[in-house]
PDB file of N, CA and C in Angstrom:
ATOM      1  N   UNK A   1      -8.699  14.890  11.191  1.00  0.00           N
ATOM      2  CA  UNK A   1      -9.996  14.303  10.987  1.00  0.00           C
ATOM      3  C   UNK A   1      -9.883  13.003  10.195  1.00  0.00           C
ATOM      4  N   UNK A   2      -9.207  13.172   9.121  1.00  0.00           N
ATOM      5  CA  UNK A   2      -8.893  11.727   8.222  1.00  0.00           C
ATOM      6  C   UNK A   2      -8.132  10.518   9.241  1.00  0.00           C
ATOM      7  N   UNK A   3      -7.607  11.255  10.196  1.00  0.00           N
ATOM      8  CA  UNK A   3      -6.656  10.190  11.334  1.00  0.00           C
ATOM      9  C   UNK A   3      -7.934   9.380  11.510  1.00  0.00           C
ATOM     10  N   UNK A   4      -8.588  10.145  12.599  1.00  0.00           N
ATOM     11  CA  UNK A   4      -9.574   9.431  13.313  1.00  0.00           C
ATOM     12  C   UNK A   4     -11.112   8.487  12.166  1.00  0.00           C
ATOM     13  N   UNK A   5     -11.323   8.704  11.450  1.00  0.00           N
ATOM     14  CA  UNK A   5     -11.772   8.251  10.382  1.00  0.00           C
ATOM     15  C   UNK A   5     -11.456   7.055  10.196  1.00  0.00           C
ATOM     16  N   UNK A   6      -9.832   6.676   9.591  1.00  0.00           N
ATOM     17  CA  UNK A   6      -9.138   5.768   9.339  1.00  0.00           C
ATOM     18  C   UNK A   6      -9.408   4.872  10.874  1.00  0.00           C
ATOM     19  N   UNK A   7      -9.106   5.490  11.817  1.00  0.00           N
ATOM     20  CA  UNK A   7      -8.925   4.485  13.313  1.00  0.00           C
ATOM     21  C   UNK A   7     -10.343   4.101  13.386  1.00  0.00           C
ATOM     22  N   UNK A   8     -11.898   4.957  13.020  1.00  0.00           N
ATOM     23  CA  UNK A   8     -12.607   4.269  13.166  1.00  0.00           C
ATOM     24  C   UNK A   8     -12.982   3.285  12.042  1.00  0.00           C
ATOM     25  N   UNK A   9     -13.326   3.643  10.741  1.00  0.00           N
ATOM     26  CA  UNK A   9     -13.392   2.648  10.024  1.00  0.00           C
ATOM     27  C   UNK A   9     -12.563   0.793  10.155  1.00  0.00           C
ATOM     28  N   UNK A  10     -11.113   1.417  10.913  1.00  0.00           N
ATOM     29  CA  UNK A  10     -10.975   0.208  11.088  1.00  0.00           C
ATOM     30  C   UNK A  10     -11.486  -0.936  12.287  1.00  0.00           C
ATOM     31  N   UNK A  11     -11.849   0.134  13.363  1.00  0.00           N
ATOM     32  CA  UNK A  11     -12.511  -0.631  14.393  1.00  0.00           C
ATOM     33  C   UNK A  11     -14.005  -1.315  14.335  1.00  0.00           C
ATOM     34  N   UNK A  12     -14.770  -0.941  13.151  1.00  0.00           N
ATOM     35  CA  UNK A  12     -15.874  -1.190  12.791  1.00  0.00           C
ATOM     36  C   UNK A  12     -15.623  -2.127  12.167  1.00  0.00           C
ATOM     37  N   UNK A  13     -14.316  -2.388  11.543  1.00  0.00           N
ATOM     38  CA  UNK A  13     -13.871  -3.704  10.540  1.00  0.00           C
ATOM     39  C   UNK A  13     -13.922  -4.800  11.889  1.00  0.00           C
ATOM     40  N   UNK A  14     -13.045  -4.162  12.995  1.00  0.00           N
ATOM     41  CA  UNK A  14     -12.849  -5.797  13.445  1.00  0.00           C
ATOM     42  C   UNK A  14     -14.350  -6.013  14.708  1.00  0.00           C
ATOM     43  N   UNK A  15     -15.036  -4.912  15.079  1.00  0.00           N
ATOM     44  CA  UNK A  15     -16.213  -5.218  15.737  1.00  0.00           C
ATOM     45  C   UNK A  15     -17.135  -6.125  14.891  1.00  0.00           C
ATOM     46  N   UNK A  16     -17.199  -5.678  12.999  1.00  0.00           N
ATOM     47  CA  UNK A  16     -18.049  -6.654  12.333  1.00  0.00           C
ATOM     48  C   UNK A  16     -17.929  -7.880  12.586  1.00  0.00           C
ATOM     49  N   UNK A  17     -16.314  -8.299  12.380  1.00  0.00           N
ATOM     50  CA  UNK A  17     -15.939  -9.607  12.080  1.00  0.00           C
ATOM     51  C   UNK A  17     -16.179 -10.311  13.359  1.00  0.00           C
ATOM     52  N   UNK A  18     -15.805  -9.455  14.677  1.00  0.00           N
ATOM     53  CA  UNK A  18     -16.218 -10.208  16.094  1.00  0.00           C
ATOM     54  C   UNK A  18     -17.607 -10.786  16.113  1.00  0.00           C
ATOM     55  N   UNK A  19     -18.634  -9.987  15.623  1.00  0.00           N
ATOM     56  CA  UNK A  19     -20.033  -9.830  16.115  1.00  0.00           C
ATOM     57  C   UNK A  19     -20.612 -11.322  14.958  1.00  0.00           C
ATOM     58  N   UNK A  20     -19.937 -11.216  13.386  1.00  0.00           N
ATOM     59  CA  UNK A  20     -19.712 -12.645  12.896  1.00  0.00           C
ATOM     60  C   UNK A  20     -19.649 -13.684  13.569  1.00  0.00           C
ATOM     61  N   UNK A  21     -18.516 -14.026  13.939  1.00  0.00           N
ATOM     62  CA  UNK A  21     -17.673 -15.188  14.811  1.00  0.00           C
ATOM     63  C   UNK A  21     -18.916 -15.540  15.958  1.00  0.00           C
ATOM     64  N   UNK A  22     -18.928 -14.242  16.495  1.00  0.00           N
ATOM     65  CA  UNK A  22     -19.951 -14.712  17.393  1.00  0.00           C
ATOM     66  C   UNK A  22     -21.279 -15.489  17.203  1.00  0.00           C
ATOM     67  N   UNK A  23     -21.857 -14.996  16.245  1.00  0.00           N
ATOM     68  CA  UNK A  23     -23.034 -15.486  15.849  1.00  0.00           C
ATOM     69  C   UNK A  23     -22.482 -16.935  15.260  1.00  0.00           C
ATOM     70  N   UNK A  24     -21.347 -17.291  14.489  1.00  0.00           N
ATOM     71  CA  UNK A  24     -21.479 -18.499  14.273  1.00  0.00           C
ATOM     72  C   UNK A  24     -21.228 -19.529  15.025  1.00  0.00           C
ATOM     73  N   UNK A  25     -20.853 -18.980  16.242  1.00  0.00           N
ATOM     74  CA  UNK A  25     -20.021 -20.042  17.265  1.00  0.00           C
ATOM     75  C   UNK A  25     -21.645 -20.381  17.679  1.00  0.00           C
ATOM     76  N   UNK A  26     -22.427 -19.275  18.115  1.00  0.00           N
ATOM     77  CA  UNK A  26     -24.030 -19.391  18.511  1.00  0.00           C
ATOM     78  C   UNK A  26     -25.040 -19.985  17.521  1.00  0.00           C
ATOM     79  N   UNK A  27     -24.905 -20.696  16.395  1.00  0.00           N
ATOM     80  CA  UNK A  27     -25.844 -20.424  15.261  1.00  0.00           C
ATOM     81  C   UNK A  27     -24.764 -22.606  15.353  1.00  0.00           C
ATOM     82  N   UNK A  28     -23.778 -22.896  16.866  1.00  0.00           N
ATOM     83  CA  UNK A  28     -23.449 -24.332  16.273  1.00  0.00           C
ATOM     84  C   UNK A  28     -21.971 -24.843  15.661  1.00  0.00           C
ATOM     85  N   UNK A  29     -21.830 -23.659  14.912  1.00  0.00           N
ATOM     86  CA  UNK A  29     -20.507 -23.944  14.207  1.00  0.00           C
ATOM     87  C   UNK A  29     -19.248 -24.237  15.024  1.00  0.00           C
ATOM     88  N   UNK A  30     -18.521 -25.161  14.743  1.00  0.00           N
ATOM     89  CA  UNK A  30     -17.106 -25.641  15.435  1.00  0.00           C
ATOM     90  C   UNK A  30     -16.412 -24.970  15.555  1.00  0.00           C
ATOM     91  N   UNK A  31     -15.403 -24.236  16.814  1.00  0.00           N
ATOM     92  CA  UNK A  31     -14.828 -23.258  16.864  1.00  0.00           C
ATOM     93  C   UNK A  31     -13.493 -24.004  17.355  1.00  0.00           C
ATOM     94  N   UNK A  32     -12.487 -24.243  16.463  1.00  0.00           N
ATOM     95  CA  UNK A  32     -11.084 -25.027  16.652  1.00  0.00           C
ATOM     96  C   UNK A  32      -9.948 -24.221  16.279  1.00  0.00           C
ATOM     97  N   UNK A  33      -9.124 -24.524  16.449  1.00  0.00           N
ATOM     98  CA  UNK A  33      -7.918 -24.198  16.904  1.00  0.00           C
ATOM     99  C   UNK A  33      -7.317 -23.477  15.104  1.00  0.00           C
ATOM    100  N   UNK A  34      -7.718 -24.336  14.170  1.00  0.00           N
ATOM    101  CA  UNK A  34      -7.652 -23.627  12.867  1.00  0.00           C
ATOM    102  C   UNK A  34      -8.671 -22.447  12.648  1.00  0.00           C
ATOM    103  N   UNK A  35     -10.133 -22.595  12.868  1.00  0.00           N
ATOM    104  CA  UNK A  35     -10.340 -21.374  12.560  1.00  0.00           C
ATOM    105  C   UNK A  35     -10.441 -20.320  13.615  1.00  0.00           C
ATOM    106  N   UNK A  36      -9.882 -20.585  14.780  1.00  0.00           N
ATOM    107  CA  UNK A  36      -9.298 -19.603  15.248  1.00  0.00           C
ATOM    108  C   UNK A  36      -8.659 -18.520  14.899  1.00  0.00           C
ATOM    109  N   UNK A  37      -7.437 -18.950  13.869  1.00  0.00           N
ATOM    110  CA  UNK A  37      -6.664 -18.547  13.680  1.00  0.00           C
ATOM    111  C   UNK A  37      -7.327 -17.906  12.509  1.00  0.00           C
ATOM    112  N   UNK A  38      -7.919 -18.496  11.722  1.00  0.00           N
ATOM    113  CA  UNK A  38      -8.311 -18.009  10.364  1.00  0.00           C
ATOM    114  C   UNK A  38      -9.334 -16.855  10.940  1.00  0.00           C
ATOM    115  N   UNK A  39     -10.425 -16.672  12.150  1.00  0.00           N
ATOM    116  CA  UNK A  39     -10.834 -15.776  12.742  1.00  0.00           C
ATOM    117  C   UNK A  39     -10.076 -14.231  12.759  1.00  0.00           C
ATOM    118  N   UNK A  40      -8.367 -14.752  13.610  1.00  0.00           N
ATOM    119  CA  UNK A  40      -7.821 -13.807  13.961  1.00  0.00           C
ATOM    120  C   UNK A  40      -7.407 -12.813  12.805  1.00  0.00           C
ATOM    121  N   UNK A  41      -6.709 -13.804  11.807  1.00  0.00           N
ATOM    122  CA  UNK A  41      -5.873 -13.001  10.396  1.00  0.00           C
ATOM    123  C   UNK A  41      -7.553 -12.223   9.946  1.00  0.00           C
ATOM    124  N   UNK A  42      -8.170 -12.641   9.848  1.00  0.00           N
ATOM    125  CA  UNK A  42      -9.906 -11.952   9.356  1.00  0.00           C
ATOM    126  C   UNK A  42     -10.092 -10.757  10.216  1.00  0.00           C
ATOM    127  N   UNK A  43      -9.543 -10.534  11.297  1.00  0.00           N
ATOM    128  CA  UNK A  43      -9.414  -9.737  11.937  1.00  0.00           C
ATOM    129  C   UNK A  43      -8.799  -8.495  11.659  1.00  0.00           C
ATOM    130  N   UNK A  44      -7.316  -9.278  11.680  1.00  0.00           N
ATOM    131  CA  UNK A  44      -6.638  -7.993  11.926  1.00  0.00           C
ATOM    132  C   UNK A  44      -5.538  -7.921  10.600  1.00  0.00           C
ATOM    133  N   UNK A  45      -5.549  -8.850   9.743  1.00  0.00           N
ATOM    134  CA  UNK A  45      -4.641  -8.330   8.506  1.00  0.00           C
ATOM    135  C   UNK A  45      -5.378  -7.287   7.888  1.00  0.00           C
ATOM    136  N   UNK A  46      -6.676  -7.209   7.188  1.00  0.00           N
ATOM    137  CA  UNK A  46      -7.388  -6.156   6.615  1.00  0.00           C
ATOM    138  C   UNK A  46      -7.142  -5.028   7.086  1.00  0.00           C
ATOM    139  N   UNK A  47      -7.449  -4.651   8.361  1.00  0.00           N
ATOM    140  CA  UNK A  47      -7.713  -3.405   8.615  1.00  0.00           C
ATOM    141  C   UNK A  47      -5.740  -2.449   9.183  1.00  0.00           C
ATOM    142  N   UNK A  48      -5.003  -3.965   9.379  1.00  0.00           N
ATOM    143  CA  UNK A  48      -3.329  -3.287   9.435  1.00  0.00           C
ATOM    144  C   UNK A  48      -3.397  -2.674   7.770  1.00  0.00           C
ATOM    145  N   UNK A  49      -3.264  -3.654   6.461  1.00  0.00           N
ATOM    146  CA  UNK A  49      -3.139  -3.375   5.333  1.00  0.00           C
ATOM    147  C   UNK A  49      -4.029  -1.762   5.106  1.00  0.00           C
ATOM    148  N   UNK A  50      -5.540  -1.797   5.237  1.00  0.00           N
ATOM    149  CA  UNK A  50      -5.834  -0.473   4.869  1.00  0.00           C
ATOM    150  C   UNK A  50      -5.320   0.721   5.964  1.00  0.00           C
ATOM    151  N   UNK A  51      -4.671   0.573   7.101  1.00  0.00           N
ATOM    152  CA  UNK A  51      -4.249   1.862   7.534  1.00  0.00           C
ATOM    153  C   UNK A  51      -2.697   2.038   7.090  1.00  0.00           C
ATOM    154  N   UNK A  52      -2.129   1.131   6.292  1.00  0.00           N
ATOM    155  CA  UNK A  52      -1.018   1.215   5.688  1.00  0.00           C
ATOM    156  C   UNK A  52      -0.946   1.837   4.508  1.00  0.00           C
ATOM    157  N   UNK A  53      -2.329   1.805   3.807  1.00  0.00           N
ATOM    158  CA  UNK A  53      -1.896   2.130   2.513  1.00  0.00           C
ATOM    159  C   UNK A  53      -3.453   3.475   2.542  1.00  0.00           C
ATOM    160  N   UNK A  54      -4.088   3.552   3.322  1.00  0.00           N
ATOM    161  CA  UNK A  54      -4.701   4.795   3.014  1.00  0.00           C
ATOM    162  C   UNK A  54      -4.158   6.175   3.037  1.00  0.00           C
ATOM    163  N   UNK A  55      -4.550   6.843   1.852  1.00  0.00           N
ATOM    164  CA  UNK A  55      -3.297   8.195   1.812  1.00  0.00           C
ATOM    165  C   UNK A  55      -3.581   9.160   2.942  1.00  0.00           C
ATOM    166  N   UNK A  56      -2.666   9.281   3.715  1.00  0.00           N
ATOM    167  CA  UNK A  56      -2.608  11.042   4.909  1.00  0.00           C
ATOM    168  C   UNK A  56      -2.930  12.141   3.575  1.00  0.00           C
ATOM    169  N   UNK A  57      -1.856  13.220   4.242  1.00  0.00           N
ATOM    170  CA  UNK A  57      -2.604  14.572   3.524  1.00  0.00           C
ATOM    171  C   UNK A  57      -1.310  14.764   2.488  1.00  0.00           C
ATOM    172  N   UNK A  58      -2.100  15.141   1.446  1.00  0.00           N
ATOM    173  CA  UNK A  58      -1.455  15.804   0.267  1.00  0.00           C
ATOM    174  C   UNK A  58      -0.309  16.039   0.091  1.00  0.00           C
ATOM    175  N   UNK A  59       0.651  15.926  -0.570  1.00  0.00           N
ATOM    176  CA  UNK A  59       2.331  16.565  -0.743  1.00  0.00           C
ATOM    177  C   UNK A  59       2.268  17.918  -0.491  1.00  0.00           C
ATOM    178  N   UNK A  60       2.974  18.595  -0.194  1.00  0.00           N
ATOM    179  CA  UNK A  60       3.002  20.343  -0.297  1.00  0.00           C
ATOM    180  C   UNK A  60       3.741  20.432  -1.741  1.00  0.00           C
ATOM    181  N   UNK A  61       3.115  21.211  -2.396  1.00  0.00           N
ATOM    182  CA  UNK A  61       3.077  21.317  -4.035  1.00  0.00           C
ATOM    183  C   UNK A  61       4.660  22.444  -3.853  1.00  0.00           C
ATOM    184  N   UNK A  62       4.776  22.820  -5.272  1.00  0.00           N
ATOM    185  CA  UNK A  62       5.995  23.668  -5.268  1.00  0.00           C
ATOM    186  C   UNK A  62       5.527  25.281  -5.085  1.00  0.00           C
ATOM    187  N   UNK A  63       4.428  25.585  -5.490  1.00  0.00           N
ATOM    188  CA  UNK A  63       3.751  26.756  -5.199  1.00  0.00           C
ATOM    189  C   UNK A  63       3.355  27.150  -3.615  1.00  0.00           C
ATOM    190  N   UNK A  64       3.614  26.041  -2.851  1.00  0.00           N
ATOM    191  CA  UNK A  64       3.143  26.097  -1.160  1.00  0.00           C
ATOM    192  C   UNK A  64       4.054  26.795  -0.831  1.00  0.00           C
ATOM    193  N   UNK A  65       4.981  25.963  -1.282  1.00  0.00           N
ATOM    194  CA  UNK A  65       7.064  26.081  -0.719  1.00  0.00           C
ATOM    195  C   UNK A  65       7.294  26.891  -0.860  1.00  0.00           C
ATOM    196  N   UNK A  66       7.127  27.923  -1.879  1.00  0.00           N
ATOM    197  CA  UNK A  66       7.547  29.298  -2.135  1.00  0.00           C
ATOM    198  C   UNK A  66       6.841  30.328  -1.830  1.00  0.00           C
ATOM    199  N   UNK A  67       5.268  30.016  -1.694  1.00  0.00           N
ATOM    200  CA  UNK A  67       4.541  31.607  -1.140  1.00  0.00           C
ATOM    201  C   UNK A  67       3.734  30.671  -0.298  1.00  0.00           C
ATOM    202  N   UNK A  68       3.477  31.318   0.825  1.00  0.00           N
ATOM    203  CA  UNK A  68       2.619  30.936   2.099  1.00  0.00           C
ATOM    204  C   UNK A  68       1.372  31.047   1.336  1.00  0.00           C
ATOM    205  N   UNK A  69       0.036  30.078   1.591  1.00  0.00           N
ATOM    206  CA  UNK A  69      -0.765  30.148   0.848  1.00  0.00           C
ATOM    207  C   UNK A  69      -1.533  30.528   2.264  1.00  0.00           C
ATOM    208  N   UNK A  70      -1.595  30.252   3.121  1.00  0.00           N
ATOM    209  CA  UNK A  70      -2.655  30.754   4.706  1.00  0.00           C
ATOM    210  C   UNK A  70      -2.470  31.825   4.925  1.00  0.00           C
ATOM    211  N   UNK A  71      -1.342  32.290   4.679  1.00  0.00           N
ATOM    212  CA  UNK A  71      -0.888  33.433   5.462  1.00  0.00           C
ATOM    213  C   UNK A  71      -1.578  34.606   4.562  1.00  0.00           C
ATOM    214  N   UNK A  72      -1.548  36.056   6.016  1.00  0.00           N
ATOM    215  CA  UNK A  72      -1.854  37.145   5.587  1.00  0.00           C
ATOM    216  C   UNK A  72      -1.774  37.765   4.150  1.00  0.00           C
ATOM    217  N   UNK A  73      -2.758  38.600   3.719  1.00  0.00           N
ATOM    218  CA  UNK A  73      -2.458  39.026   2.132  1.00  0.00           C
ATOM    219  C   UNK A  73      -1.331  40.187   2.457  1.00  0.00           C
ATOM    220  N   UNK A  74      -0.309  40.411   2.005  1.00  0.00           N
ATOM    221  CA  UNK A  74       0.772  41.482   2.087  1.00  0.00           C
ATOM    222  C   UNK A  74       0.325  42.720   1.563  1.00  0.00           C
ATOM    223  N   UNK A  75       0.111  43.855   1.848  1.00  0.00           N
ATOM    224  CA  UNK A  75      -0.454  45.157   0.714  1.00  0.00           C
ATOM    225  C   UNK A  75       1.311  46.106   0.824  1.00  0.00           C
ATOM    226  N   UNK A  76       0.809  46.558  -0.464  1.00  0.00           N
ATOM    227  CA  UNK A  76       1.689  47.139  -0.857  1.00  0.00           C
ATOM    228  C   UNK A  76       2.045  48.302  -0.151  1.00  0.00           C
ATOM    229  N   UNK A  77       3.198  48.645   0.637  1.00  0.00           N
ATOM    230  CA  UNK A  77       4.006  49.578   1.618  1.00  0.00           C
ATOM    231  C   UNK A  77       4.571  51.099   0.466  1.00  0.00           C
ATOM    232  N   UNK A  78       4.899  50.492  -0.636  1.00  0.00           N
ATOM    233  CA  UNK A  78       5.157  51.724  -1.319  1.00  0.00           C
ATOM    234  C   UNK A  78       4.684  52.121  -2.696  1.00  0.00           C
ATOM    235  N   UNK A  79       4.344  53.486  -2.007  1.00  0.00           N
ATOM    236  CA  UNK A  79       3.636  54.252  -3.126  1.00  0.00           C
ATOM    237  C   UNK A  79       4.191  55.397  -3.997  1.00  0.00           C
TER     238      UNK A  79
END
């Protein structure tokens, strides 16, 4: 679930920045060969950097490693 989260949050990053661009190219503004480029990095450095550094899932602690924490409760066999 956190996967897909991360993949969308970032696609909402670069649909914003498109739907930007757009409006300013429409709103007049000069669209050249520099801010092209400055368009693109606005694009797509942000959202590489946050799927690089947003944390996946948890370490498995030292208490995981040694007793199954999902698994069945064991009852006691001898009496």
């Amino acid at each position: 679930m956190l996967k897909e989260l991360r993949i969308r949050v970032a696609g909402l990053w670069v649909a914003a920045v498109i739907v930007i661009a757009a409006c300013s190219v429409a709103y007049g503004i000069a669209f050249t060969a520099n801010t092209a480029v400055v368009w693109l990095m606005a694009v797509l450095i942000p959202p590489a950097i946050m799927l690089m550094v947003w944390p996946g899932a948890p370490p498995v602690t030292i208490a995981e490693l040694l007793h199954t924490v999902d698994g069945p409760v064991k009852e006691d066999t001898k009496r």
